[in-house]
Protein backbone atom coordinates (compact mmCIF):
# COMPACT_ATOMS: atom_id res chain seq x y z
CA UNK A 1 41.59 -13.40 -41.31
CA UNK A 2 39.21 -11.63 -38.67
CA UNK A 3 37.14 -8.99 -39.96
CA UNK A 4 35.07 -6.53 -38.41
CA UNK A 5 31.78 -5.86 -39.67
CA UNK A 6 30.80 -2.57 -41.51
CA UNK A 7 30.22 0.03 -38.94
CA UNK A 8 28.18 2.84 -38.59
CA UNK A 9 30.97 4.92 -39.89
CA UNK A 10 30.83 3.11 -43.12
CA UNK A 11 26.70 3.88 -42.73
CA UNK A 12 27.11 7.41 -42.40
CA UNK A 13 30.08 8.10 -44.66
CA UNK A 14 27.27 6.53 -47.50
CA UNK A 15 25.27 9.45 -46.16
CA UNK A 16 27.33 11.80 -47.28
CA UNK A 17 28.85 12.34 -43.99
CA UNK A 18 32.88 13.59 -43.65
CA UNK A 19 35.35 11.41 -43.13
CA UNK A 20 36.84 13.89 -40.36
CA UNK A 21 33.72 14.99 -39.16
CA UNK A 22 32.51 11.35 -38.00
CA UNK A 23 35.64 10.79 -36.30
CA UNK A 24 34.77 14.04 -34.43
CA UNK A 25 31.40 13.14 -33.43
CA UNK A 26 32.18 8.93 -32.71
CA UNK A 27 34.59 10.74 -29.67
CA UNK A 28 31.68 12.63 -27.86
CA UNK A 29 30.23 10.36 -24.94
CA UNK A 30 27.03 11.16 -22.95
CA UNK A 31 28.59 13.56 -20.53
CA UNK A 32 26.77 15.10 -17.99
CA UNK A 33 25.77 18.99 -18.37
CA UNK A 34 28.05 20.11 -15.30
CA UNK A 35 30.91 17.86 -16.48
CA UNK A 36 33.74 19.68 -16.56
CA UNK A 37 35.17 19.48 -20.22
CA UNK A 38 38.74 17.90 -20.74
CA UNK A 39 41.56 19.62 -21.49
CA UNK A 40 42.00 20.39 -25.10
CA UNK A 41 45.17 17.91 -26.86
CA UNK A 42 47.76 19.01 -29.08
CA UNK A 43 46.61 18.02 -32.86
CA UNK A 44 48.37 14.36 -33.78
CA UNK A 45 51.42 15.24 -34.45
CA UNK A 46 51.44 12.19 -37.29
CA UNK A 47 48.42 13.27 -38.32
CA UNK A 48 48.08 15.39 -41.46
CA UNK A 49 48.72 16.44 -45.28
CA UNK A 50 52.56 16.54 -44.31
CA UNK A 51 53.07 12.78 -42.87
CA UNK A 52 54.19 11.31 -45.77
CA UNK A 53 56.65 8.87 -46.75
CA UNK A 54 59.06 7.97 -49.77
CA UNK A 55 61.08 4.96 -50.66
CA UNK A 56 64.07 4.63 -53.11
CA UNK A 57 64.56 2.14 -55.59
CA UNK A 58 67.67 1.39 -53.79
CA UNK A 59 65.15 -0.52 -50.93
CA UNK A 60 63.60 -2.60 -53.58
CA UNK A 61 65.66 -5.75 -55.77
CA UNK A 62 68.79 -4.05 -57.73
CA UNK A 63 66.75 -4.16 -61.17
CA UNK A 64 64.20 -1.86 -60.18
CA UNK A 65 64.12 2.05 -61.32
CA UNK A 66 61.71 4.55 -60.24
CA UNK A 67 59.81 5.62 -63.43
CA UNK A 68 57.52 9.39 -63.18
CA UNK A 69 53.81 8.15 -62.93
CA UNK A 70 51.75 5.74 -60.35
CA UNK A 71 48.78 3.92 -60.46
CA UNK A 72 45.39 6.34 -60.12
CA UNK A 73 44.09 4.70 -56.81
CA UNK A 74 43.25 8.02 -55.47
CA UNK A 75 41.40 9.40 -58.53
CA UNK A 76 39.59 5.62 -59.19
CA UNK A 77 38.24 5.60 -55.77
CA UNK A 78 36.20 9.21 -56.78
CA UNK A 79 35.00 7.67 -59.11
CA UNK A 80 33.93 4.59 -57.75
CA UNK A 81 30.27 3.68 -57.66
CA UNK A 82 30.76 2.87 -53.99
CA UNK A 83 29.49 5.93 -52.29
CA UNK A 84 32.14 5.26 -49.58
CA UNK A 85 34.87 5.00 -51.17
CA UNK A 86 33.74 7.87 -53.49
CA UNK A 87 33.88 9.92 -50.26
CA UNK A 88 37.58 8.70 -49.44
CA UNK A 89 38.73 9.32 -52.91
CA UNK A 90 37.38 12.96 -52.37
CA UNK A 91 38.86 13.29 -49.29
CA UNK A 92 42.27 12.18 -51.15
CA UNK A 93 42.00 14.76 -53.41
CA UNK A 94 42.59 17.34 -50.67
CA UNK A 95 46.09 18.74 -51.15
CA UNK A 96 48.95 16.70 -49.70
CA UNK A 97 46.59 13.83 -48.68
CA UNK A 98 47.73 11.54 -51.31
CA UNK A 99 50.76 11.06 -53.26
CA UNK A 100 52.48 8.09 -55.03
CA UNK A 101 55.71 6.43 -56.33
CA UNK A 102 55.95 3.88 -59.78
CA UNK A 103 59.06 1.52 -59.99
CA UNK A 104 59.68 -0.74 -62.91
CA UNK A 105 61.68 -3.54 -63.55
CA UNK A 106 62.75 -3.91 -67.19
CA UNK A 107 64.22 -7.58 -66.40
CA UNK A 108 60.72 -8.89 -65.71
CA UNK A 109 58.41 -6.39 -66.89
CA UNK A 110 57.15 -5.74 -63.40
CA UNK A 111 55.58 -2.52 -62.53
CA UNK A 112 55.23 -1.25 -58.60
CA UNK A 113 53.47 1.16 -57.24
CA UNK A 114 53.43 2.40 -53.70
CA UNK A 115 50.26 5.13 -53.24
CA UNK A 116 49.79 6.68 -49.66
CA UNK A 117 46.19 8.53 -48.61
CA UNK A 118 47.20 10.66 -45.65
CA UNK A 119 43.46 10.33 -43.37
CA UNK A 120 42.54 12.41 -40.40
CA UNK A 121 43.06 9.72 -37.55
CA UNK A 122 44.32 6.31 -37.73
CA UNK A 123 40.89 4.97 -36.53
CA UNK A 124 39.92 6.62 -40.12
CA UNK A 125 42.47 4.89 -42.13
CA UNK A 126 41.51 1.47 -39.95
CA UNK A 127 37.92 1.99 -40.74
CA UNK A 128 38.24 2.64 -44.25
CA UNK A 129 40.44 -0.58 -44.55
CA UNK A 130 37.94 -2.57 -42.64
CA UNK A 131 35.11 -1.08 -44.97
CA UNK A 132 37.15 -1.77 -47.91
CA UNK A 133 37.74 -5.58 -47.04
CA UNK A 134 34.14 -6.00 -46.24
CA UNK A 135 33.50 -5.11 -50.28
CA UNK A 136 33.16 -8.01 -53.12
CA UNK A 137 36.41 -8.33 -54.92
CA UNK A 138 34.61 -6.43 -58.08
CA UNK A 139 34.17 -3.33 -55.50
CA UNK A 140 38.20 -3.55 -55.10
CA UNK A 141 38.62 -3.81 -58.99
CA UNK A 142 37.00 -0.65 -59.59
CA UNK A 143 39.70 1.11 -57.76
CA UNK A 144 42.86 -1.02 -59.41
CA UNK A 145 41.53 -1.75 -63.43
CA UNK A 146 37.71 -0.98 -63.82
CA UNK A 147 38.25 -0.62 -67.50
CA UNK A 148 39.05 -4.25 -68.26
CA UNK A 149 38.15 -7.75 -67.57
CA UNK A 150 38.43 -9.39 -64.60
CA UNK A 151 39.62 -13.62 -65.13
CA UNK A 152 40.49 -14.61 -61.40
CA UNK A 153 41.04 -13.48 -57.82
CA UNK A 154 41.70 -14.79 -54.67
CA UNK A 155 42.52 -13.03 -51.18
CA UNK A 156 45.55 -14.00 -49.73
CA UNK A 157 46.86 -14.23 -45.94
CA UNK A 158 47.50 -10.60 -45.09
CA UNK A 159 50.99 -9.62 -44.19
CA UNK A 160 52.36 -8.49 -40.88
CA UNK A 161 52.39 -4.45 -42.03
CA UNK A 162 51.35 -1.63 -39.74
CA UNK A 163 48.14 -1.78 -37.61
CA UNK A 164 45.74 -3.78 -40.05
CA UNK A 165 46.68 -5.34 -43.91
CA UNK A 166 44.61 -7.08 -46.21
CA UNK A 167 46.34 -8.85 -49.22
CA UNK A 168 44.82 -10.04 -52.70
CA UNK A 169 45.82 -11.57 -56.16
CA UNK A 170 44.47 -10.81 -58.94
CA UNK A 171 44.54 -11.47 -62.94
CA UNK A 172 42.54 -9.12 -65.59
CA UNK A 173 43.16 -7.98 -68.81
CA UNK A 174 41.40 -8.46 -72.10
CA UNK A 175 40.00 -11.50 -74.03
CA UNK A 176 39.69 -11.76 -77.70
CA UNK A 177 38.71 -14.88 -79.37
CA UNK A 178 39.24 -16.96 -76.26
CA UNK A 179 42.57 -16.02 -75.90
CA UNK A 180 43.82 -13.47 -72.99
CA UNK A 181 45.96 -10.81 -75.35
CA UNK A 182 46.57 -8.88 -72.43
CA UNK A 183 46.93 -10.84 -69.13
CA UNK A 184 47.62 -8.97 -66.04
CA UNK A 185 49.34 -10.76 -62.56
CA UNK A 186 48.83 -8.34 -59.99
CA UNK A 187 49.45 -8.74 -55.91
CA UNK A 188 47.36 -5.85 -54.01
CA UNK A 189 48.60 -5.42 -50.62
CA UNK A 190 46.60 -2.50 -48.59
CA UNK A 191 47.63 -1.36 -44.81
CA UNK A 192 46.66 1.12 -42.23
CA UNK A 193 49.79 2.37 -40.67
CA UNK A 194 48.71 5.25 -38.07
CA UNK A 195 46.71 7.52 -40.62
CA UNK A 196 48.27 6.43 -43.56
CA UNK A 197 46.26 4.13 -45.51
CA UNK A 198 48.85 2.49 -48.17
CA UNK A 199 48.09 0.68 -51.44
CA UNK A 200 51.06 -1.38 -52.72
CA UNK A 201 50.31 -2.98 -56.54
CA UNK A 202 52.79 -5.09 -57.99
CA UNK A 203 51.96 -6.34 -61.55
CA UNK A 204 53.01 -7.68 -64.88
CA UNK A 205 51.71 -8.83 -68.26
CA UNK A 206 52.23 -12.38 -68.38
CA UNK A 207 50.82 -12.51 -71.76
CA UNK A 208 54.21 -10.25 -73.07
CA UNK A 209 56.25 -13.80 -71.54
CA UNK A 210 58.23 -11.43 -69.35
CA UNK A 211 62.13 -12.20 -68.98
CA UNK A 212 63.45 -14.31 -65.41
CA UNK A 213 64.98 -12.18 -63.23
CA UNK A 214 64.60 -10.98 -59.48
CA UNK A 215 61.17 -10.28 -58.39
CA UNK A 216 60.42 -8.00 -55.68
CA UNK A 217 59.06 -8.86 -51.99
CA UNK A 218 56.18 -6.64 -51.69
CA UNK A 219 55.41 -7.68 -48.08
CA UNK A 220 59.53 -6.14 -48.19
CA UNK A 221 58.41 -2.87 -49.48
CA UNK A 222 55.41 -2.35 -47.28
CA UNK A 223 57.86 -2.91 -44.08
CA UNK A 224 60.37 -0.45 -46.29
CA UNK A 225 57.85 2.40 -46.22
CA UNK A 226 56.56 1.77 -42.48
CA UNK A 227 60.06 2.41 -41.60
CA UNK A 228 60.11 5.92 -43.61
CA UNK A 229 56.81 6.73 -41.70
CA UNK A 230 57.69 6.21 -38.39
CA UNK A 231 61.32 8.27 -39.25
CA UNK A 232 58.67 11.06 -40.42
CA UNK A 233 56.44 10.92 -37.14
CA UNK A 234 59.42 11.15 -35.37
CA UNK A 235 60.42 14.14 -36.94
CA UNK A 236 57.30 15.63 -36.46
CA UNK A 237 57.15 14.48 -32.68
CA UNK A 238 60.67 15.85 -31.63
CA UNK A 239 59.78 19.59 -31.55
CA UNK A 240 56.61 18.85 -29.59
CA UNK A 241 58.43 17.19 -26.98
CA UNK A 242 61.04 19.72 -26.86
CA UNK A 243 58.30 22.15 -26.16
CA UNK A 244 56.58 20.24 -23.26
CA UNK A 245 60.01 19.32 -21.18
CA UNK A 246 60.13 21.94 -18.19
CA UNK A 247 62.96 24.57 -19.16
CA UNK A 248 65.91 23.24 -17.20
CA UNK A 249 67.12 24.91 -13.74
């Protein structure tokens, strides 16, 4: 997989710099002092705390309910030691610029979590995925399990989701005596889908020897809740265009 290097927004954001804010300033060119400025563009109109997007357990294998919590990403990320993505958990903590779903499967004892951060641009939520990706895999644990130990990982061929996806497996848990009491499988799939940055965590406890049944395809879920975001932008987009067609004759 092709990566870019960190970039000078990743530099800056360390800083202390805002997330929106460098956007801002990365779009200002060396124009000269008599250029006449452009015109001013309508905000994004899938840009913002309201572009959001939720899935049913219905899209996911027929064993799977939706249970009331999520996995933390949002509030691990503030309090990462990563100064970066310290600043993008901060920024999550906005209102409506985060929000999450939990599914469970009692058949397996898989757990799935779908948690969206809702950035100002999608070159944001592309350059915080980049950043992230450029991070050693204990970086990216700090934000999933921090509190336990981490036996194995391995990044995995990213799948075809939204504009840029990264993909990882992982397996943590806790050790006693040379045996793993708690042993965790997880699959960590993260996308940028216009500015949306998603976080999709599928795990079980394979120390608990789990019941067979019908896993989920999480690389299925991550198209699932592409397809609810671009029915949201869409939404969003049809009252703007309304408002730009000429009034008819």
């Amino acid at each position: 997989m092709s990566r870019r290097p960190a970039t000078a927004w990743a530099t800056l954001l360390a800083a202390g710099v805002g997330l929106a804010a460098l956007v801002a300033a990365s779009a200002c060119g060396s124009e000269r002092p008599d250029a006449v400025p452009p015109a001013p563009k309508p905000p994004e109109p899938v840009c913002g705390p309201d572009v959001n997007a939720r899935i049913e357990a219905a899209d996911l294998s027929p064993s799977f309910e939706e249970i009331s919590f999520y996995h933390d990403i949002p509030g691990l990320l503030l309090d990462s030691s990563d100064p970066v993505l310290s600043e993008l958990g901060s920024l999550a903590h906005e209102p409506a610029h985060s929000d999450g779903q939990g599914f469970a499967n009692p058949e397996t004892g898989e757990l799935l979590f779908v948690i969206t951060l809702v950035l100002n641009s999608s070159a944001v939520a592309q350059d915080a995925l980049d950043y992230i990706i450029t991070q050693p895999i204990g970086t990216i644990f700090e934000f999933i399990s921090p509190d336990e130990q981490l036996f194995e990982s391995a990044e995995l061929s990213p799948p075809d989701l939204g504009d840029r996806a990264a993909r990882y497996t992982l397996r943590y848990g806790v050790e006693e005596a040379g045996r793993r009491i708690r042993n965790v499988a997880t699959d960590l799939v993260m996308f940028a889908d216009g500015c949306s940055l998603l976080f999709l965590v599928q795990s079980v406890n394979i120390a608990d020897q789990p019941r067979l049944g019908e896993s989920v395809d999480i690389a299925a879920v991550g198209r699932a809740v592409s397809e609810a975001l671009a029915e949201v932008r869409a939404a969003q987009a049809a009252p703007l265009r309304e408002a730009e067609e000429p009034p008819s004759p």
